[in-house]
N, C-alpha and C. Protein backbone atom coordinates (compact mmCIF):
# COMPACT_ATOMS: atom_id res chain seq x y z
N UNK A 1 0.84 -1.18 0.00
CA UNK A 1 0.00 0.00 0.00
C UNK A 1 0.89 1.24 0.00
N UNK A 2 0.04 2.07 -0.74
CA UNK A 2 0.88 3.55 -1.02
C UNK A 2 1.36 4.12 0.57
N UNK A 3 2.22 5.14 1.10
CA UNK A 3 1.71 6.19 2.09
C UNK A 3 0.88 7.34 1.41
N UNK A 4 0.22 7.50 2.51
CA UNK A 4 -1.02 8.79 1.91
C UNK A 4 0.30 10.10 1.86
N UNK A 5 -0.24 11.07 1.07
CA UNK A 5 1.04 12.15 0.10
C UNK A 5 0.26 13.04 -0.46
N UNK A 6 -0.88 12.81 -0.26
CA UNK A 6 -2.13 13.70 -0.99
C UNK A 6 -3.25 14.76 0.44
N UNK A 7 -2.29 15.85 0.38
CA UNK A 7 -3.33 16.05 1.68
C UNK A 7 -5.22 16.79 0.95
N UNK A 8 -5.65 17.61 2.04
CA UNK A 8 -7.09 17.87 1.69
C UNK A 8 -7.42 19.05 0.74
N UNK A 9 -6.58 19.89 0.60
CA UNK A 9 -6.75 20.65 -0.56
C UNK A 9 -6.65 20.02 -1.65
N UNK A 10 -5.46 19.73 -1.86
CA UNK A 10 -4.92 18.91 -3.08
C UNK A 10 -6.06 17.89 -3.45
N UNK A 11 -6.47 17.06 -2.42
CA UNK A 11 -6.94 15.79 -3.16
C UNK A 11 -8.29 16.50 -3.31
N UNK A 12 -9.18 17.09 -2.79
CA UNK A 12 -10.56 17.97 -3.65
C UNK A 12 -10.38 17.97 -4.48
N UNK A 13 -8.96 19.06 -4.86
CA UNK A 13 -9.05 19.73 -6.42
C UNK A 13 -8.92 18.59 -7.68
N UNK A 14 -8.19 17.13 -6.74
CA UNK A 14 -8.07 16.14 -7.98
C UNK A 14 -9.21 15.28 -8.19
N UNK A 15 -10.05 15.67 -7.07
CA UNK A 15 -11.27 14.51 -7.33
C UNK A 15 -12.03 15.17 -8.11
N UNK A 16 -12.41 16.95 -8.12
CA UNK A 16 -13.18 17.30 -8.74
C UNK A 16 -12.72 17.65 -10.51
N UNK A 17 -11.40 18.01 -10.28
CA UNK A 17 -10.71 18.02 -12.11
C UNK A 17 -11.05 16.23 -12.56
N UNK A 18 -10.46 15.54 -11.55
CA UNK A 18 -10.72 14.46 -12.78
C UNK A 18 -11.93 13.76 -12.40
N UNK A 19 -12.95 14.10 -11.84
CA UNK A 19 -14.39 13.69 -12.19
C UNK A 19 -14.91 14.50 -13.50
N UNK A 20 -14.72 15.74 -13.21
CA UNK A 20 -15.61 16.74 -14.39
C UNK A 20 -14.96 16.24 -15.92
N UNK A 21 -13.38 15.52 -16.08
CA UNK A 21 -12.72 15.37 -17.28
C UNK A 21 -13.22 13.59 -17.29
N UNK A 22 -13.65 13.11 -17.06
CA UNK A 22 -14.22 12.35 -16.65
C UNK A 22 -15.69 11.74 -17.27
N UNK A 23 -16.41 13.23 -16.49
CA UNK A 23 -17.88 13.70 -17.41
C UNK A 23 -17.84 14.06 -19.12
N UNK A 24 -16.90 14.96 -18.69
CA UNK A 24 -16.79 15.45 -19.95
C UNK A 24 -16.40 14.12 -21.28
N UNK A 25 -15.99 13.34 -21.23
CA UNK A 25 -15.25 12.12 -21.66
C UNK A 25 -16.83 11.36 -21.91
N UNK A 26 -17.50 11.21 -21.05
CA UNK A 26 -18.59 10.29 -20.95
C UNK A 26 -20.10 10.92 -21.72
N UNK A 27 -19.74 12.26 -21.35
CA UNK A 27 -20.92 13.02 -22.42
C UNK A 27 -20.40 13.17 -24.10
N UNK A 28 -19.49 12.51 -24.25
CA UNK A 28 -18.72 13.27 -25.68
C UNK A 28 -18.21 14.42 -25.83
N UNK A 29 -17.87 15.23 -24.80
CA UNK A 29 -17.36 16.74 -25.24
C UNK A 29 -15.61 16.67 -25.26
N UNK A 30 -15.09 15.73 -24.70
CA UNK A 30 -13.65 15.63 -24.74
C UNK A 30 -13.47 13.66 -24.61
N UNK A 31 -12.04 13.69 -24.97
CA UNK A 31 -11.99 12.42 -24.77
C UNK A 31 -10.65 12.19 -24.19
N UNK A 32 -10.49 13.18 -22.92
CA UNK A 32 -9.78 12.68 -21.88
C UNK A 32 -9.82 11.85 -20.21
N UNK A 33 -10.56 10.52 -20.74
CA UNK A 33 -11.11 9.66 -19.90
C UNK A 33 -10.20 9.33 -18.90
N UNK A 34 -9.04 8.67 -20.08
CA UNK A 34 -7.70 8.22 -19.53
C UNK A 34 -7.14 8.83 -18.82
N UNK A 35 -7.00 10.32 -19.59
CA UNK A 35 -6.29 11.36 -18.51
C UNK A 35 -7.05 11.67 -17.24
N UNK A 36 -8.47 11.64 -16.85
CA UNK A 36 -8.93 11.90 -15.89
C UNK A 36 -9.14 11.13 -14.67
N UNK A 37 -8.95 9.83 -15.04
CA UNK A 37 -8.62 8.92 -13.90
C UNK A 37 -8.01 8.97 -13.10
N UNK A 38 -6.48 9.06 -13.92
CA UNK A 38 -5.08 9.44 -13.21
C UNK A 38 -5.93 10.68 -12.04
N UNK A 39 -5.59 11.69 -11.80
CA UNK A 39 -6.44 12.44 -10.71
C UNK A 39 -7.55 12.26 -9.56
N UNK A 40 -8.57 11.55 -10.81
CA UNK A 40 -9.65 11.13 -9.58
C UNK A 40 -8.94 10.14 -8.61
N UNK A 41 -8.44 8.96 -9.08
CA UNK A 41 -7.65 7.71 -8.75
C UNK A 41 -6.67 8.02 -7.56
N UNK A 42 -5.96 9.29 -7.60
CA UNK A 42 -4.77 9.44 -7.08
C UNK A 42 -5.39 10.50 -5.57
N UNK A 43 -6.68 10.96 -6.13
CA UNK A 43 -7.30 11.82 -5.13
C UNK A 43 -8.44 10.64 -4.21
N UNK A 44 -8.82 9.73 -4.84
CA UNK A 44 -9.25 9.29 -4.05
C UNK A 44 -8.62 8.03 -3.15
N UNK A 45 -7.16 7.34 -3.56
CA UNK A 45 -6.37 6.83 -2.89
C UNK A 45 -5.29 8.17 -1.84
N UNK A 46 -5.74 9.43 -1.71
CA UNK A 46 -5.00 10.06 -1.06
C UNK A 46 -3.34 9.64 -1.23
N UNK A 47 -3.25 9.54 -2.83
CA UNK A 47 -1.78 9.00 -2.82
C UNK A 47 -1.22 8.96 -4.09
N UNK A 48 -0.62 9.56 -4.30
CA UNK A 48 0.50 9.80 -5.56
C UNK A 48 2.00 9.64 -5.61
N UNK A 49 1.68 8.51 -6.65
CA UNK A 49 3.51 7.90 -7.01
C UNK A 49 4.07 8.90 -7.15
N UNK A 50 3.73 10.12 -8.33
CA UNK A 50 4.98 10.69 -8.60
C UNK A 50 5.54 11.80 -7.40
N UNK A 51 4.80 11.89 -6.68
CA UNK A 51 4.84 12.49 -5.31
C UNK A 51 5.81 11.88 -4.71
N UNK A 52 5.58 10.67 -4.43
CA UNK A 52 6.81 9.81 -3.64
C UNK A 52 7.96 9.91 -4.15
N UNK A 53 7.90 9.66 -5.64
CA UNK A 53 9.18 9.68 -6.24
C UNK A 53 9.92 11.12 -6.46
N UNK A 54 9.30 12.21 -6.36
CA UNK A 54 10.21 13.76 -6.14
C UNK A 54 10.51 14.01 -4.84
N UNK A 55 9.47 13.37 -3.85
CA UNK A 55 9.94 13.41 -2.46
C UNK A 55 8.46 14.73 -2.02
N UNK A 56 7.63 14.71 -2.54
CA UNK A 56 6.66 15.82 -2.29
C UNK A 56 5.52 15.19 -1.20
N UNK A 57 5.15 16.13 -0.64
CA UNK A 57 3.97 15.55 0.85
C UNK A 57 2.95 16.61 1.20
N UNK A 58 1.89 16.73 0.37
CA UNK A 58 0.97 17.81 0.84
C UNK A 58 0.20 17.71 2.36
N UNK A 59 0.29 16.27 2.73
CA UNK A 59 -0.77 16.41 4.01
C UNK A 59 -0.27 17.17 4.98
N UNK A 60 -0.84 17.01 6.21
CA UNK A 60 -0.70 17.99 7.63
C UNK A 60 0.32 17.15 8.01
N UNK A 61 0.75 17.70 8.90
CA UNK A 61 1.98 16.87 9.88
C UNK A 61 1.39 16.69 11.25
N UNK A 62 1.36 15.84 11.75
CA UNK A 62 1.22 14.99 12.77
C UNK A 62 1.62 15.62 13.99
């Protein structure tokens, strides 16, 4: 399992960009499905590889 790396600002803004790219994908107005996963996915596992791998950590500190 990931460590969480995604704090609560951040992961909103990715659930709601890649839901709406998402929508948008599913109504026909764009066809960045693929791309919108990545975001929702990463916002709703509170956790992003490429985060780990630059060394980046939005959550609160403990």
């Amino acid at each position: 399992m990931l460590a969480k790396n995604v704090g609560g600002i951040d992961r909103a803004l990715r659930i709601i960009i890649g839901a709406l790219m998402v929508i948008a994908a599913l109504v026909g107005y764009s066809n960045w499905l693929l791309i919108g996963i990545v975001p929702l996915a990463t916002g709703l596992m509170s956790s992003c590889p490429l985060y780990s791998l630059i060394g980046v950590n939005t959550c609160k500190k403990d």
